[in-house]
PDB file of N, CA and C in Angstrom:
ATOM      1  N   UNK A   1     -26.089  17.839  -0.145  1.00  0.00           N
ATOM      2  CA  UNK A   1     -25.819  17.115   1.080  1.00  0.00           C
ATOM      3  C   UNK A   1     -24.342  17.286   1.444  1.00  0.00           C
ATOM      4  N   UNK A   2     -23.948  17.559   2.665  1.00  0.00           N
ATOM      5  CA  UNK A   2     -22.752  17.938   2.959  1.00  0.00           C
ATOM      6  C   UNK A   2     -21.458  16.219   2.853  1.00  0.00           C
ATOM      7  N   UNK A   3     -20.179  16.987   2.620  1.00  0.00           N
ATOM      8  CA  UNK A   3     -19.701  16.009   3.031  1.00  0.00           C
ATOM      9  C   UNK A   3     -19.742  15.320   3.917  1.00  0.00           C
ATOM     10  N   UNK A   4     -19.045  13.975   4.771  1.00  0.00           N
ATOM     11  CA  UNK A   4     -19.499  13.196   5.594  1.00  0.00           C
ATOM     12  C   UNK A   4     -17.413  13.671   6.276  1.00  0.00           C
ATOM     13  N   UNK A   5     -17.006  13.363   7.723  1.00  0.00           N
ATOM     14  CA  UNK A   5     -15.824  13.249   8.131  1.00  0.00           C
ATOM     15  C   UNK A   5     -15.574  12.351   7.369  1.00  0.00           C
ATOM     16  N   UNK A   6     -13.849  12.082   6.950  1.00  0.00           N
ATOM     17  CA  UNK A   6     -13.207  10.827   6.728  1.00  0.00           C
ATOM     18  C   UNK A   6     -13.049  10.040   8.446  1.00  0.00           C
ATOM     19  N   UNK A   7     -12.995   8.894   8.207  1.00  0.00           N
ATOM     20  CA  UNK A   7     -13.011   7.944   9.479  1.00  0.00           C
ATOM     21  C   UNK A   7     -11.782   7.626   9.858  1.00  0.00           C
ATOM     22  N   UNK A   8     -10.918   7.632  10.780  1.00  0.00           N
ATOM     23  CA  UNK A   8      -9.244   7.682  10.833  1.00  0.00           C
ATOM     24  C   UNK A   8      -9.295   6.323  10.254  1.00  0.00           C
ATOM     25  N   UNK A   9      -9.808   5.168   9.747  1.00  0.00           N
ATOM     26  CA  UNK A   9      -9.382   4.226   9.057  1.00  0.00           C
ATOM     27  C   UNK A   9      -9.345   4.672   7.594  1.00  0.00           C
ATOM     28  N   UNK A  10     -10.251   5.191   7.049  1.00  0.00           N
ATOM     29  CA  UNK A  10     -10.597   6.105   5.606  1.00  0.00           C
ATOM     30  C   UNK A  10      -8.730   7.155   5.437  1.00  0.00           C
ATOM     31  N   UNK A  11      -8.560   7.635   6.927  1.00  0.00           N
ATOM     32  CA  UNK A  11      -7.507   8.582   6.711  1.00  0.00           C
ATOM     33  C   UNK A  11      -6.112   7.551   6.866  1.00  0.00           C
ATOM     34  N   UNK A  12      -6.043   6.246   7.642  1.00  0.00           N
ATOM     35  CA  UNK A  12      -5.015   5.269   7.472  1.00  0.00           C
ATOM     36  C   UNK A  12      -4.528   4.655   5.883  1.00  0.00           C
ATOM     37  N   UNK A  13      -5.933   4.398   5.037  1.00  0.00           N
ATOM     38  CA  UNK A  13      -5.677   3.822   4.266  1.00  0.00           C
ATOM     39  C   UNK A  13      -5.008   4.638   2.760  1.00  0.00           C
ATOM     40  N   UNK A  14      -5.816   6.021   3.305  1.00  0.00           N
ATOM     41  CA  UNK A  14      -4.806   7.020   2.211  1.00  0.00           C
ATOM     42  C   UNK A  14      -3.829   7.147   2.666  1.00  0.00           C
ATOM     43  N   UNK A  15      -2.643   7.165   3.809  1.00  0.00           N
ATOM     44  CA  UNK A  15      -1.955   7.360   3.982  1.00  0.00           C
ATOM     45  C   UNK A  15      -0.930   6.159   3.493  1.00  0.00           C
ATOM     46  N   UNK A  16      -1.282   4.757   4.136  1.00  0.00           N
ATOM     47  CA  UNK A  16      -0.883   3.550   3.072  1.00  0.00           C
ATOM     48  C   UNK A  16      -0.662   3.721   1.966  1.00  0.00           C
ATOM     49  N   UNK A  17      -1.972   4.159   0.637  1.00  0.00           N
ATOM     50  CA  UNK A  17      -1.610   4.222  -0.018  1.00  0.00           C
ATOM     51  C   UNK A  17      -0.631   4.834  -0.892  1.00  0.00           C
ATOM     52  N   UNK A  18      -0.558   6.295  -0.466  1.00  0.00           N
ATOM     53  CA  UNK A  18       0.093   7.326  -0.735  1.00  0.00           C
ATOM     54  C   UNK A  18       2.139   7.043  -0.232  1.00  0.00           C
ATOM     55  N   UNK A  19       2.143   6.300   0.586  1.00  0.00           N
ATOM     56  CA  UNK A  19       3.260   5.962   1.141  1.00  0.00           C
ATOM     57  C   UNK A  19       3.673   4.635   0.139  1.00  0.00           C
ATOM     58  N   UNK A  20       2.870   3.614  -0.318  1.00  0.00           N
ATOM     59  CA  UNK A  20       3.284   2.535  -1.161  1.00  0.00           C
ATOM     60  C   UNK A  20       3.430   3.600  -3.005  1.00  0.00           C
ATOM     61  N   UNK A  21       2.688   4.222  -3.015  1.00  0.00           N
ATOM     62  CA  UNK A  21       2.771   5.004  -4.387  1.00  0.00           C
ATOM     63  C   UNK A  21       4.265   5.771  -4.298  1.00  0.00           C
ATOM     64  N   UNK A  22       4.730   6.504  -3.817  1.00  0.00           N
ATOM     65  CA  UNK A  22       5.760   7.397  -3.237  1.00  0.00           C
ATOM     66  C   UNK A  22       6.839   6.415  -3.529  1.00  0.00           C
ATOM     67  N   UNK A  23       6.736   4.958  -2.460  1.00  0.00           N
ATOM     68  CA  UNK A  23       8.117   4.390  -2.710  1.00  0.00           C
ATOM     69  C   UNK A  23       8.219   3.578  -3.942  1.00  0.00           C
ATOM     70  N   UNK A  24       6.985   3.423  -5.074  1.00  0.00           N
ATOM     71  CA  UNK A  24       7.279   3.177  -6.015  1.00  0.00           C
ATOM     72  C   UNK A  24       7.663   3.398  -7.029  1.00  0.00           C
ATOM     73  N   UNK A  25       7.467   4.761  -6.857  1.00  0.00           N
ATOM     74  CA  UNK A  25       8.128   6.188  -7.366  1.00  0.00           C
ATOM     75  C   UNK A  25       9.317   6.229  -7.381  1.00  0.00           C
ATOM     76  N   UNK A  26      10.062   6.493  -6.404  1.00  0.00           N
ATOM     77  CA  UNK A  26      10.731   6.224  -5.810  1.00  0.00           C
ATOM     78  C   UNK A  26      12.045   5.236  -5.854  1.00  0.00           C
ATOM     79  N   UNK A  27      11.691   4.362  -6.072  1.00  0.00           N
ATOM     80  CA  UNK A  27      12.322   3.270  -6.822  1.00  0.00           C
ATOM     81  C   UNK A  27      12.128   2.343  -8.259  1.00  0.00           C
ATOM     82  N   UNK A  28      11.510   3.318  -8.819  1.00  0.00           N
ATOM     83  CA  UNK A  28      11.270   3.588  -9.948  1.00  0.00           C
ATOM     84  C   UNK A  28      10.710   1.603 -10.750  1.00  0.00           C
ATOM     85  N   UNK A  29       9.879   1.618  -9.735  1.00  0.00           N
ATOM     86  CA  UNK A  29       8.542   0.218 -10.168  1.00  0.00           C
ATOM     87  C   UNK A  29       7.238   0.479 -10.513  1.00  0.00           C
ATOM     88  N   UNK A  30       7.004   0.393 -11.377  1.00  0.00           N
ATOM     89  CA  UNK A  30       5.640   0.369 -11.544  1.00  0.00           C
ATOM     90  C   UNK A  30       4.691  -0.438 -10.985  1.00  0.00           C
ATOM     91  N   UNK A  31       3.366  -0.789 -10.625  1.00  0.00           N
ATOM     92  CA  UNK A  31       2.304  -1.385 -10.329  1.00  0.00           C
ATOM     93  C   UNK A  31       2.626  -3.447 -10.821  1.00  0.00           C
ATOM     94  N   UNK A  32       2.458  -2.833 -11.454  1.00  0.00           N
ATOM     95  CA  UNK A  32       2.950  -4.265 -12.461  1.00  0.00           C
ATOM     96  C   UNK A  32       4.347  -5.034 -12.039  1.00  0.00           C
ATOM     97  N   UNK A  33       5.305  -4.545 -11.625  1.00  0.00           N
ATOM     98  CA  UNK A  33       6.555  -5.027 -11.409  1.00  0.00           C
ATOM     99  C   UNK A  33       6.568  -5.246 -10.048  1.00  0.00           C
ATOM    100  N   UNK A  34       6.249  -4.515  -9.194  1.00  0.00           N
ATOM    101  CA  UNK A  34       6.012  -4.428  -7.773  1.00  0.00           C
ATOM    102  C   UNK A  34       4.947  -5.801  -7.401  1.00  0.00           C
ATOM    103  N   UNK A  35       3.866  -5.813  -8.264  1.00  0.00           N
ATOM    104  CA  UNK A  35       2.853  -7.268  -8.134  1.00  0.00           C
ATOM    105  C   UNK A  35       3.050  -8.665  -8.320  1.00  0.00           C
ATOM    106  N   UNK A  36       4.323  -8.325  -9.476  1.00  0.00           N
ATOM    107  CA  UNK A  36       4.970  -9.978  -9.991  1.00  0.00           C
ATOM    108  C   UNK A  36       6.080 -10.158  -8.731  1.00  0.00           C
ATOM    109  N   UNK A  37       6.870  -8.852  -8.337  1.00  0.00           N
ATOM    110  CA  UNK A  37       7.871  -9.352  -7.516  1.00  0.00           C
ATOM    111  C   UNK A  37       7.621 -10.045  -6.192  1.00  0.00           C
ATOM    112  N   UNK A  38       5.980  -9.284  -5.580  1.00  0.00           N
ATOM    113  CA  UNK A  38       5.659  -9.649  -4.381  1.00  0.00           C
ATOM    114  C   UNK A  38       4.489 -10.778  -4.609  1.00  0.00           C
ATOM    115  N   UNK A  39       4.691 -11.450  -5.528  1.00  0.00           N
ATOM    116  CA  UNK A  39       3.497 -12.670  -6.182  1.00  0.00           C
ATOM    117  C   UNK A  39       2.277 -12.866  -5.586  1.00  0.00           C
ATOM    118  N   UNK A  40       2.131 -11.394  -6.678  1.00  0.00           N
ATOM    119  CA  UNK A  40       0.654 -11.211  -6.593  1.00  0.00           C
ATOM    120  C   UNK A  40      -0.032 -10.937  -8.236  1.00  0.00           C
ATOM    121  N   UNK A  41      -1.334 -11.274  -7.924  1.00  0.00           N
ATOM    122  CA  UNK A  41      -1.638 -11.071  -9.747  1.00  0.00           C
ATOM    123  C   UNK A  41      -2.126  -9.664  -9.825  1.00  0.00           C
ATOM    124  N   UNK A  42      -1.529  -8.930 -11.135  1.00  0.00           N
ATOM    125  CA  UNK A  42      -2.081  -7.505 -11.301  1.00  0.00           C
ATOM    126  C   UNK A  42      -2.775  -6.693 -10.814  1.00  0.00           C
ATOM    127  N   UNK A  43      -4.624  -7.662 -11.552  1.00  0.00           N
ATOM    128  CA  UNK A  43      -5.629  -7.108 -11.057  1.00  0.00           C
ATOM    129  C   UNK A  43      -5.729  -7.020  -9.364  1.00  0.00           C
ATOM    130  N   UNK A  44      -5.209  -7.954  -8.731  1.00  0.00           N
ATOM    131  CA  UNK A  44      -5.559  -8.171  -7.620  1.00  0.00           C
ATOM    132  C   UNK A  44      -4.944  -7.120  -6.307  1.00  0.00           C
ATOM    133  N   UNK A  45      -2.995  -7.220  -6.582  1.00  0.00           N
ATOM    134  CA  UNK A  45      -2.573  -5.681  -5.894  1.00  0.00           C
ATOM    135  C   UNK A  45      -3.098  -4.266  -6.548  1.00  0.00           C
ATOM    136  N   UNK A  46      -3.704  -4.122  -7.739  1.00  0.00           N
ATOM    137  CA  UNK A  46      -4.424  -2.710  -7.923  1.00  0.00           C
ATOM    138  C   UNK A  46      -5.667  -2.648  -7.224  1.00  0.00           C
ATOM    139  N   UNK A  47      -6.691  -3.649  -6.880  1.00  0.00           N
ATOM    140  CA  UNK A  47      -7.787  -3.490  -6.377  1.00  0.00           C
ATOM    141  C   UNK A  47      -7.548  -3.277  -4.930  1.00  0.00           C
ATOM    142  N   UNK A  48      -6.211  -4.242  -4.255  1.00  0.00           N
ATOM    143  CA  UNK A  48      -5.877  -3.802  -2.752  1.00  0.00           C
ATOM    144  C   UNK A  48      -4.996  -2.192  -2.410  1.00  0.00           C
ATOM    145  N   UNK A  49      -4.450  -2.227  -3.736  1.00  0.00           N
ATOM    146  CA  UNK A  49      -4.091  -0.615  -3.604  1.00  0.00           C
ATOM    147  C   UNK A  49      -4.854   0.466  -3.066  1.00  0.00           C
ATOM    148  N   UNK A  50      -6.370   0.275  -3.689  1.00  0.00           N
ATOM    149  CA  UNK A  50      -7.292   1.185  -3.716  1.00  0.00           C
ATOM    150  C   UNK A  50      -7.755   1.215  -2.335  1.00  0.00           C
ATOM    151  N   UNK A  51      -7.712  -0.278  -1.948  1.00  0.00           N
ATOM    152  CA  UNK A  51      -8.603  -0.532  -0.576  1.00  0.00           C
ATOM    153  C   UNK A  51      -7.282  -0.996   0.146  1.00  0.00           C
ATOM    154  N   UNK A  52      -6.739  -0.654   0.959  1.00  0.00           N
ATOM    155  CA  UNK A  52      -5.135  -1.395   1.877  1.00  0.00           C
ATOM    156  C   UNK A  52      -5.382  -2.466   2.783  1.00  0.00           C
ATOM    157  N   UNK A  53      -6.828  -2.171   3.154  1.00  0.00           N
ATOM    158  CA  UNK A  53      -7.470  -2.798   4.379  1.00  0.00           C
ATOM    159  C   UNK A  53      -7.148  -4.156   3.835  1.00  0.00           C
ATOM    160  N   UNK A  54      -7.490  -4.264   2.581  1.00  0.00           N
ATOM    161  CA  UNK A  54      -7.830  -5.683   1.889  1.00  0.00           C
ATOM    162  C   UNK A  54      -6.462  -6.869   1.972  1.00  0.00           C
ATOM    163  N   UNK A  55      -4.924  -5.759   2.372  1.00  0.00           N
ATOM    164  CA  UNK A  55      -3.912  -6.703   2.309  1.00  0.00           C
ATOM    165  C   UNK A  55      -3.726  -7.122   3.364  1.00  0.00           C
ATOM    166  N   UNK A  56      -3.555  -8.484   3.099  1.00  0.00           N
ATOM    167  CA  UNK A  56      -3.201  -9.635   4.454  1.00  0.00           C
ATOM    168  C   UNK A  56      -1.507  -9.128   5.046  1.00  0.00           C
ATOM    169  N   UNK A  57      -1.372  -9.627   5.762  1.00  0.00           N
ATOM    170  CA  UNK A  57       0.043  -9.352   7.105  1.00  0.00           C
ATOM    171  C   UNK A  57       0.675  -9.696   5.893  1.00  0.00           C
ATOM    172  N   UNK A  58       0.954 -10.930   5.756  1.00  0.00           N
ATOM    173  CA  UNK A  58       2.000 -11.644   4.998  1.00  0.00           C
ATOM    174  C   UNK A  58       2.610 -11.010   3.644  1.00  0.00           C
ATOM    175  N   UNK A  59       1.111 -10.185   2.670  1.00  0.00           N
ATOM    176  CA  UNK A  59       1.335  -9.617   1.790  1.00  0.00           C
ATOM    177  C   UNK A  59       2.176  -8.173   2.256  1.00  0.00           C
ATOM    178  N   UNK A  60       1.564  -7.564   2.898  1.00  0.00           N
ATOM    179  CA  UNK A  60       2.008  -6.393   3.379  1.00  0.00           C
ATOM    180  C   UNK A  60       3.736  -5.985   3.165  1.00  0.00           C
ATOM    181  N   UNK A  61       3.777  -7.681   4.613  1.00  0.00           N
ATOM    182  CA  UNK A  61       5.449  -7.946   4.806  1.00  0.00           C
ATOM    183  C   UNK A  61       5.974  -8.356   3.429  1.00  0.00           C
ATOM    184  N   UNK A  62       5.572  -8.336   2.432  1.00  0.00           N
ATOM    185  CA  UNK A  62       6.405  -8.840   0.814  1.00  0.00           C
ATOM    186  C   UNK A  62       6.472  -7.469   0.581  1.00  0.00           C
ATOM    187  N   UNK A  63       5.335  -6.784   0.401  1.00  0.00           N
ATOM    188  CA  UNK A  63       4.965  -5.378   0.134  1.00  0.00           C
ATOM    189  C   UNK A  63       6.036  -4.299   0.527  1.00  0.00           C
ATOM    190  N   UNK A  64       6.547  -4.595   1.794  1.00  0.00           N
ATOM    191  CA  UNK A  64       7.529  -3.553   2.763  1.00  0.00           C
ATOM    192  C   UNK A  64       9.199  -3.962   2.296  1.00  0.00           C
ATOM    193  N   UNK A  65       9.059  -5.518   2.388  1.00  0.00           N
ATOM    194  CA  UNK A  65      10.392  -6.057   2.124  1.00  0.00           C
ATOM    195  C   UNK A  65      10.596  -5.776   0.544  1.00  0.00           C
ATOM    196  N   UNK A  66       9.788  -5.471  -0.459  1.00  0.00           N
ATOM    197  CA  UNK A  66      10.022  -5.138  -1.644  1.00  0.00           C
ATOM    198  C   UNK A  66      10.087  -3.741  -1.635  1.00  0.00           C
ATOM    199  N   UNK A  67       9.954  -2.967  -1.557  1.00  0.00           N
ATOM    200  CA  UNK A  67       9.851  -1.245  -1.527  1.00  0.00           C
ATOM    201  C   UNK A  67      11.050  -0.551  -0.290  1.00  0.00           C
ATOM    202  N   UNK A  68      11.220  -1.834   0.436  1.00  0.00           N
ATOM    203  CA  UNK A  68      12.427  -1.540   1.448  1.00  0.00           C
ATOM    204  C   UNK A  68      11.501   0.045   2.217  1.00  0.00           C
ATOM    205  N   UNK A  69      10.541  -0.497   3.297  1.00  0.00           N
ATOM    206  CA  UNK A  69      10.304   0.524   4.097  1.00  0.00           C
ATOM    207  C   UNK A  69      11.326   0.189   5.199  1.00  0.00           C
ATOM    208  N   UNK A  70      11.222   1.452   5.738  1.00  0.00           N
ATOM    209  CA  UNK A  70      11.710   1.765   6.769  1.00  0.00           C
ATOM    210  C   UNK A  70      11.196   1.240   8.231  1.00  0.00           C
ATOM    211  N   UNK A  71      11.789   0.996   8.952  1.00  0.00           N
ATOM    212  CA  UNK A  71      11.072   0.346  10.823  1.00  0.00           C
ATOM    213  C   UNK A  71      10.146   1.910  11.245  1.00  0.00           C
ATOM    214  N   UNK A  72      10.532   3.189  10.735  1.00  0.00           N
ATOM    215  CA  UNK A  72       9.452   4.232  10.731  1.00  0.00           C
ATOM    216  C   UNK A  72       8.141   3.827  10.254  1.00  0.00           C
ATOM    217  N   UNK A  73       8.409   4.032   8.907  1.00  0.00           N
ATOM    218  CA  UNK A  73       7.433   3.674   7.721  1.00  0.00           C
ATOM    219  C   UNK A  73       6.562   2.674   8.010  1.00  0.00           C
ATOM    220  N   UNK A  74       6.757   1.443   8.870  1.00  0.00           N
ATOM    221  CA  UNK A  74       6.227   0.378   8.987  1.00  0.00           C
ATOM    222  C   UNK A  74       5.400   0.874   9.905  1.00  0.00           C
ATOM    223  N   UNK A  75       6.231   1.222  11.310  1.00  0.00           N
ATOM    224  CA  UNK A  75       5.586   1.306  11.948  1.00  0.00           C
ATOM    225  C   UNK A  75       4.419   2.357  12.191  1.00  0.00           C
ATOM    226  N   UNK A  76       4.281   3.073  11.081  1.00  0.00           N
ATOM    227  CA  UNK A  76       3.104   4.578  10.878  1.00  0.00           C
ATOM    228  C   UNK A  76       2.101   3.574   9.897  1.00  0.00           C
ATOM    229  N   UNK A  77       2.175   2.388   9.652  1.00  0.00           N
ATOM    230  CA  UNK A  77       1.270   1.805   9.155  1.00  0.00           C
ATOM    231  C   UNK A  77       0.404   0.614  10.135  1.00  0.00           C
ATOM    232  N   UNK A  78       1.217   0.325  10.792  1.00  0.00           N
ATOM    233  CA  UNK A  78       0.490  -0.721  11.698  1.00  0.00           C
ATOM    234  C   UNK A  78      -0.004  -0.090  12.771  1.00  0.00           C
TER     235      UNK A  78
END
């Protein structure tokens, strides 16, 4: 059975993710450090990692203000 298109939300949310992975990289945080700073529990920013859709505004804005995106960066996400 053939593949199916990705859905530009399917292609938003890799791009999220890939952009939050990068600046954690980046600034050299791991998963774990990045979750306590933006008070969130472990399991819970790895499962929204996977899925971006899943993070609320508010988290997001902890998310951006911790990783220090850019008014670019932000704005290629919203």
């Amino acid at each position: 059975m053939p593949k199916l298109a990705m859905t530009d939300r399917q292609k938003k949310n890799l791009e999220l993710q890939a952009l939050i992975t990068g600046k954690m990289i980046r600034s050299g945080k791991d998963r774990r450090k990045v979750a306590t700073q933006i008070l969130m529990p472990y399991s819970t920013f790895c499962a929204k990692l996977k899925d971006p859709d899943r993070f609320g505004r508010d988290e997001l804005l902890r998310l951006f203000e911790n990783l220090k995106f850019t008014d670019e960066e932000k704005a290629s996400v919203w």
